[in-house]
C-alpha atoms as a PDB file:
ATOM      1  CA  UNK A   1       0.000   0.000   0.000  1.00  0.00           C
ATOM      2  CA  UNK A   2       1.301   3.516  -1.065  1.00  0.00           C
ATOM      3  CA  UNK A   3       1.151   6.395   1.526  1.00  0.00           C
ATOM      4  CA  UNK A   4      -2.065   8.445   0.677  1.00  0.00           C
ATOM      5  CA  UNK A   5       0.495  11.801   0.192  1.00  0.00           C
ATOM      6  CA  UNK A   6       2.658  10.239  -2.472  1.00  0.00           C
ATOM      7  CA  UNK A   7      -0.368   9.445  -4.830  1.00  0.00           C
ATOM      8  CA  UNK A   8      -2.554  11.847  -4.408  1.00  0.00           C
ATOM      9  CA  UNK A   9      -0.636  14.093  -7.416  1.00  0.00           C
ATOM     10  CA  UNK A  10      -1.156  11.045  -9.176  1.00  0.00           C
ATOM     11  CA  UNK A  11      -4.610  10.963  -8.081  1.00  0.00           C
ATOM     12  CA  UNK A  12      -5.157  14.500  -8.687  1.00  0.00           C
ATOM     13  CA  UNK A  13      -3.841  14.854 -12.376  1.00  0.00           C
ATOM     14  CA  UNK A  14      -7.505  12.890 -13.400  1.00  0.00           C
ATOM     15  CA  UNK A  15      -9.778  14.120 -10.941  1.00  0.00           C
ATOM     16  CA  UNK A  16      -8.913  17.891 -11.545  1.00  0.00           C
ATOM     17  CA  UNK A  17     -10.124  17.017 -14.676  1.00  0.00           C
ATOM     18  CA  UNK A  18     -13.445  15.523 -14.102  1.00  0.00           C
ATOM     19  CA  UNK A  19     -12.931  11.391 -13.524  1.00  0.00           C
ATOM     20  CA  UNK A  20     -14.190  10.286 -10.233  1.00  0.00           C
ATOM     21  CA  UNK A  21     -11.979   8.522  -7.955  1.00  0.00           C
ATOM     22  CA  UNK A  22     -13.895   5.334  -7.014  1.00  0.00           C
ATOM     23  CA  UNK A  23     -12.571   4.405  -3.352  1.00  0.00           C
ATOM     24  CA  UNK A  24     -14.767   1.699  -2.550  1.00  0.00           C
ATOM     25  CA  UNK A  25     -16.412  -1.692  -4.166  1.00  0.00           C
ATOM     26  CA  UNK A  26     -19.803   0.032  -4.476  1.00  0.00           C
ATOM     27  CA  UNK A  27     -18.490   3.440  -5.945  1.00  0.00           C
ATOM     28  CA  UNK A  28     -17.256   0.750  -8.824  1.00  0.00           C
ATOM     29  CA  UNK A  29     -20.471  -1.217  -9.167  1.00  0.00           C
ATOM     30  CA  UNK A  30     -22.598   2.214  -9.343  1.00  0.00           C
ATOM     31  CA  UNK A  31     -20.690   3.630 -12.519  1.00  0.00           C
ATOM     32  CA  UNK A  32     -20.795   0.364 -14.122  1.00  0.00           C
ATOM     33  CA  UNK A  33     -24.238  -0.265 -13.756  1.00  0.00           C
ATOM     34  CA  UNK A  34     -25.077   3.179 -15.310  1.00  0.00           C
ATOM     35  CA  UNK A  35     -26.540   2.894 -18.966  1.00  0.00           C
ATOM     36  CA  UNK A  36     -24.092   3.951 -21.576  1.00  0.00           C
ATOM     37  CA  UNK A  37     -20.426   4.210 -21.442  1.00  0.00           C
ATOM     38  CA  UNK A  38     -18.098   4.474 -18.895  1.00  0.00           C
ATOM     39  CA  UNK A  39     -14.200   4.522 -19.205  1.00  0.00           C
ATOM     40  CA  UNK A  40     -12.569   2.874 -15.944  1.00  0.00           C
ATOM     41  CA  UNK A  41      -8.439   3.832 -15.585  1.00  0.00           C
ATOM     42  CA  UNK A  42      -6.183   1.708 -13.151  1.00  0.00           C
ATOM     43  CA  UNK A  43      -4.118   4.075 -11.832  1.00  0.00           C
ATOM     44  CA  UNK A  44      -0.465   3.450 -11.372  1.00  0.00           C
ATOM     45  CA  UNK A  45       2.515   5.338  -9.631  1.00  0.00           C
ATOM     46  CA  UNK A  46       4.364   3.527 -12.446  1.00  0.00           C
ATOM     47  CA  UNK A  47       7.050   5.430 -14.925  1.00  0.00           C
ATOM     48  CA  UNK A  48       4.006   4.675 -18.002  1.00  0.00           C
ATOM     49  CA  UNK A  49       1.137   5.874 -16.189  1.00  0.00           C
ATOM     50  CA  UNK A  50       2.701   9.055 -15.388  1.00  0.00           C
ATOM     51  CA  UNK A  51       4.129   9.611 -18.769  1.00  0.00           C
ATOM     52  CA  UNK A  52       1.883   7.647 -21.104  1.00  0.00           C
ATOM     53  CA  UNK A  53      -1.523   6.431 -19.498  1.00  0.00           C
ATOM     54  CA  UNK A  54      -2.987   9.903 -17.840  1.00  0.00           C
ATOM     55  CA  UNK A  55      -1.829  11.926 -20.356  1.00  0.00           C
ATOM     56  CA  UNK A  56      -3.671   9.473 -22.854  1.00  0.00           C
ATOM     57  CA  UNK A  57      -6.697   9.637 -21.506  1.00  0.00           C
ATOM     58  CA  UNK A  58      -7.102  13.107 -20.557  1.00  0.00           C
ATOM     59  CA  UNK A  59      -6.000  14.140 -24.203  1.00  0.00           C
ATOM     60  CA  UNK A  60      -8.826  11.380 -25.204  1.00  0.00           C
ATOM     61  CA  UNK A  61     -11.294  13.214 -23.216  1.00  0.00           C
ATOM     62  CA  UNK A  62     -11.142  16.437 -25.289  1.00  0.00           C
ATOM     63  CA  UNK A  63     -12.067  14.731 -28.200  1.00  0.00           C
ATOM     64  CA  UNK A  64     -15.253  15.301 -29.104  1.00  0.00           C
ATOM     65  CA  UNK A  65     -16.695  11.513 -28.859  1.00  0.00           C
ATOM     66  CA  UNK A  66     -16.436  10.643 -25.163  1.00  0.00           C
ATOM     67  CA  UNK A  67     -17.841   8.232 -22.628  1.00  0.00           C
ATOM     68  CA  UNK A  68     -21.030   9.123 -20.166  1.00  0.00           C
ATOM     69  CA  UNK A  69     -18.371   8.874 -17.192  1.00  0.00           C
ATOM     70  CA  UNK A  70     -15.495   8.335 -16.053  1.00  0.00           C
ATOM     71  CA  UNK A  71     -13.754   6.764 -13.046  1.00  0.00           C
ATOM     72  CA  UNK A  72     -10.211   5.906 -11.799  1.00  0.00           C
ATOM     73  CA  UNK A  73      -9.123   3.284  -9.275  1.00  0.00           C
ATOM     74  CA  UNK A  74      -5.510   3.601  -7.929  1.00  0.00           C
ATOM     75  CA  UNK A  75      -3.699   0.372  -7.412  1.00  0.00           C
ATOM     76  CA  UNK A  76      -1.861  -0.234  -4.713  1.00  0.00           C
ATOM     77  CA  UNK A  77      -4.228   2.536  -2.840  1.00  0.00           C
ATOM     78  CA  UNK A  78      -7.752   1.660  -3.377  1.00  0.00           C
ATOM     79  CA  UNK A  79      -7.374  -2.346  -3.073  1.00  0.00           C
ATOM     80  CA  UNK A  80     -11.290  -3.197  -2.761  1.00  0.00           C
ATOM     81  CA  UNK A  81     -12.224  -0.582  -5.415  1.00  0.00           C
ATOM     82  CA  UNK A  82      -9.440  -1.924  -8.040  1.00  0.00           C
ATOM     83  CA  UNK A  83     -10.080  -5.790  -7.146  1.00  0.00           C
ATOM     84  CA  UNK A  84     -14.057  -4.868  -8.253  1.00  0.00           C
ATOM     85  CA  UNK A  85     -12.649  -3.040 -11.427  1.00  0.00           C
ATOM     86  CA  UNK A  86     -10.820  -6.094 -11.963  1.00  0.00           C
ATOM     87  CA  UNK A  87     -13.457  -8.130 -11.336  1.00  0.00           C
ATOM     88  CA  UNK A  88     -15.168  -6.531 -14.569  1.00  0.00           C
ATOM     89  CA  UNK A  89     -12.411  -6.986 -16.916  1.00  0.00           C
ATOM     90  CA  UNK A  90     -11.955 -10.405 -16.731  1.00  0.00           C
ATOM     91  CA  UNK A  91     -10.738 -12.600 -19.008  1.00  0.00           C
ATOM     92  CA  UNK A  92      -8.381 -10.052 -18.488  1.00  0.00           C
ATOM     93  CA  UNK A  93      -5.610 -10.071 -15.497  1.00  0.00           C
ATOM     94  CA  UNK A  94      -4.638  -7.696 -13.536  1.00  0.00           C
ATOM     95  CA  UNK A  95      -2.489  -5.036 -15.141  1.00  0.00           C
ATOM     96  CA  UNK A  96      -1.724  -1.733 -14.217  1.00  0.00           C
ATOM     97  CA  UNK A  97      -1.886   0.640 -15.312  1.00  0.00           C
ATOM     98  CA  UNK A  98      -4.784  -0.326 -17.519  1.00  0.00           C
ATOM     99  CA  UNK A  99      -7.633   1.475 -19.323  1.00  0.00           C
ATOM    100  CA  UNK A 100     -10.974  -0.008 -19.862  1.00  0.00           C
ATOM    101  CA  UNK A 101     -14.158   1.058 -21.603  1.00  0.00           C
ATOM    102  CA  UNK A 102     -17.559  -0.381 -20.553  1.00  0.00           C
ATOM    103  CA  UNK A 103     -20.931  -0.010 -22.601  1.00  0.00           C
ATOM    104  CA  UNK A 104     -24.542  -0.824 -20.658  1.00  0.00           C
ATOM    105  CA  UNK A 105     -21.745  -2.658 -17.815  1.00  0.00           C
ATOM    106  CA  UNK A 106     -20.405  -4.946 -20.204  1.00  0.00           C
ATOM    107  CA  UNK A 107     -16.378  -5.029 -21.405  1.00  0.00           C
ATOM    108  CA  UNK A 108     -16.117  -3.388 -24.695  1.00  0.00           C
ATOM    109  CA  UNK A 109     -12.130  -2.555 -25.472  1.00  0.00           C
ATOM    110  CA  UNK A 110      -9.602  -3.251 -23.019  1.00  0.00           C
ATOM    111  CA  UNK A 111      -5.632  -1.255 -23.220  1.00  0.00           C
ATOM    112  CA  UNK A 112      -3.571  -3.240 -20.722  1.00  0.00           C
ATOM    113  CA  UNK A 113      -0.045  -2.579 -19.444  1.00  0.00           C
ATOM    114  CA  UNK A 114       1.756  -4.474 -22.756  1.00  0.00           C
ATOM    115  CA  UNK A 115      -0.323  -1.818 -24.643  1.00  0.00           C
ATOM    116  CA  UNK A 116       0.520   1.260 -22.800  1.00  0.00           C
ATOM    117  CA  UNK A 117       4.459   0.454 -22.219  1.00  0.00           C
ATOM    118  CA  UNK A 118       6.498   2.027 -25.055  1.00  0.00           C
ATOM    119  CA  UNK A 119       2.981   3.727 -26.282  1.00  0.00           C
ATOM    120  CA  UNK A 120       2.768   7.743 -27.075  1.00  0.00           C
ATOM    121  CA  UNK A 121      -0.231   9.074 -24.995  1.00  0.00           C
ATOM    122  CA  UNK A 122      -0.746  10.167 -28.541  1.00  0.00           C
ATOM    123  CA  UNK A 123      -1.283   6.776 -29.656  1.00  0.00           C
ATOM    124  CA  UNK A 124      -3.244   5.844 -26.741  1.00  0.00           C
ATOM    125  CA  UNK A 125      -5.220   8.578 -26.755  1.00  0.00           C
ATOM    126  CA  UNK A 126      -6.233   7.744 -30.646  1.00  0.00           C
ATOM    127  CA  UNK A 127      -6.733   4.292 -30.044  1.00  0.00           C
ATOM    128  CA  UNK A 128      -9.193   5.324 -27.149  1.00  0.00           C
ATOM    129  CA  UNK A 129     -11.086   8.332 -29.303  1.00  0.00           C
ATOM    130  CA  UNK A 130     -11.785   5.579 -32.242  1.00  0.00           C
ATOM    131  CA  UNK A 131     -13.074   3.234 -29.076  1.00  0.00           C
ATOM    132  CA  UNK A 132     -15.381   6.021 -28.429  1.00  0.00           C
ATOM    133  CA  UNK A 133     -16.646   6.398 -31.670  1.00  0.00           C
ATOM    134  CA  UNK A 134     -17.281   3.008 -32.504  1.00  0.00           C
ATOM    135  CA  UNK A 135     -19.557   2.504 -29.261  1.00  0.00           C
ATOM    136  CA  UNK A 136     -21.544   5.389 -29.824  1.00  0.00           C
ATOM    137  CA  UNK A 137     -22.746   4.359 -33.580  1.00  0.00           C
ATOM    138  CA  UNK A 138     -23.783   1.196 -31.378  1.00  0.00           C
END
């Protein structure tokens, strides 16, 4: 477990810009069960989540095709919130950091760690915007 002070910069650079940190099991379930889309980011302290993964989505985010919502877990930090996360994105194990997009609940695109390493958050971000756009002509 990470001291709260060393992540919450971490923390911070998403939910300054409108994703909702999901600290409990419940906080998980609630966004997921919403209708429509919701992106879900496993937040790392990690070298590629600070350089690659947040940038990536919050460039995503100004695209104009978006999800209904989005949440972050922090691994490491918010054990119980990131083990339900991960409970949605099975077949998938765990990988942080990791970006998931969810339509009506269900798993509809999946960027693990293997993607993200070695990734621009240009690149990411792209790959998340055509995500996006595919759901919503769903």
């Amino acid at each position: 477990m990470y001291p709260p002070e060393l992540v919450l910069p971490m923390e911070q650079e998403l939910t300054s810009n409108g994703i909702i940190a999901a600290k409990d099991p419940k906080s998980v379930e609630d966004a997921l069960q919403q209708p429509g889309t919701t992106l879900v980011v496993v937040n790392s302290v990690c070298g590629c989540a600070a350089a690659n993964a947040r940038p990536a989505v919050l460039l995503s985010l100004q695209s104009d095709a978006k999800p209904d919502r989005a949440i972050t877990v922090f691994a490491g930090v918010d054990r119980e919130a990131t083990a339900k996360a991960r409970e949605y994105m099975l077949p998938f194990p765990p990988s942080s950091p990791s970006i998931a997009l969810f339509k009506d609940g269900q798993l509809a695109y999946m960027l693990e760690r293997h993607h993200i390493e070695g990734a621009s958050a240009q690149q990411i971000s792209d790959h998340l915007v055509k995500a996006y756009k595919e759901l919503a002509e769903l």
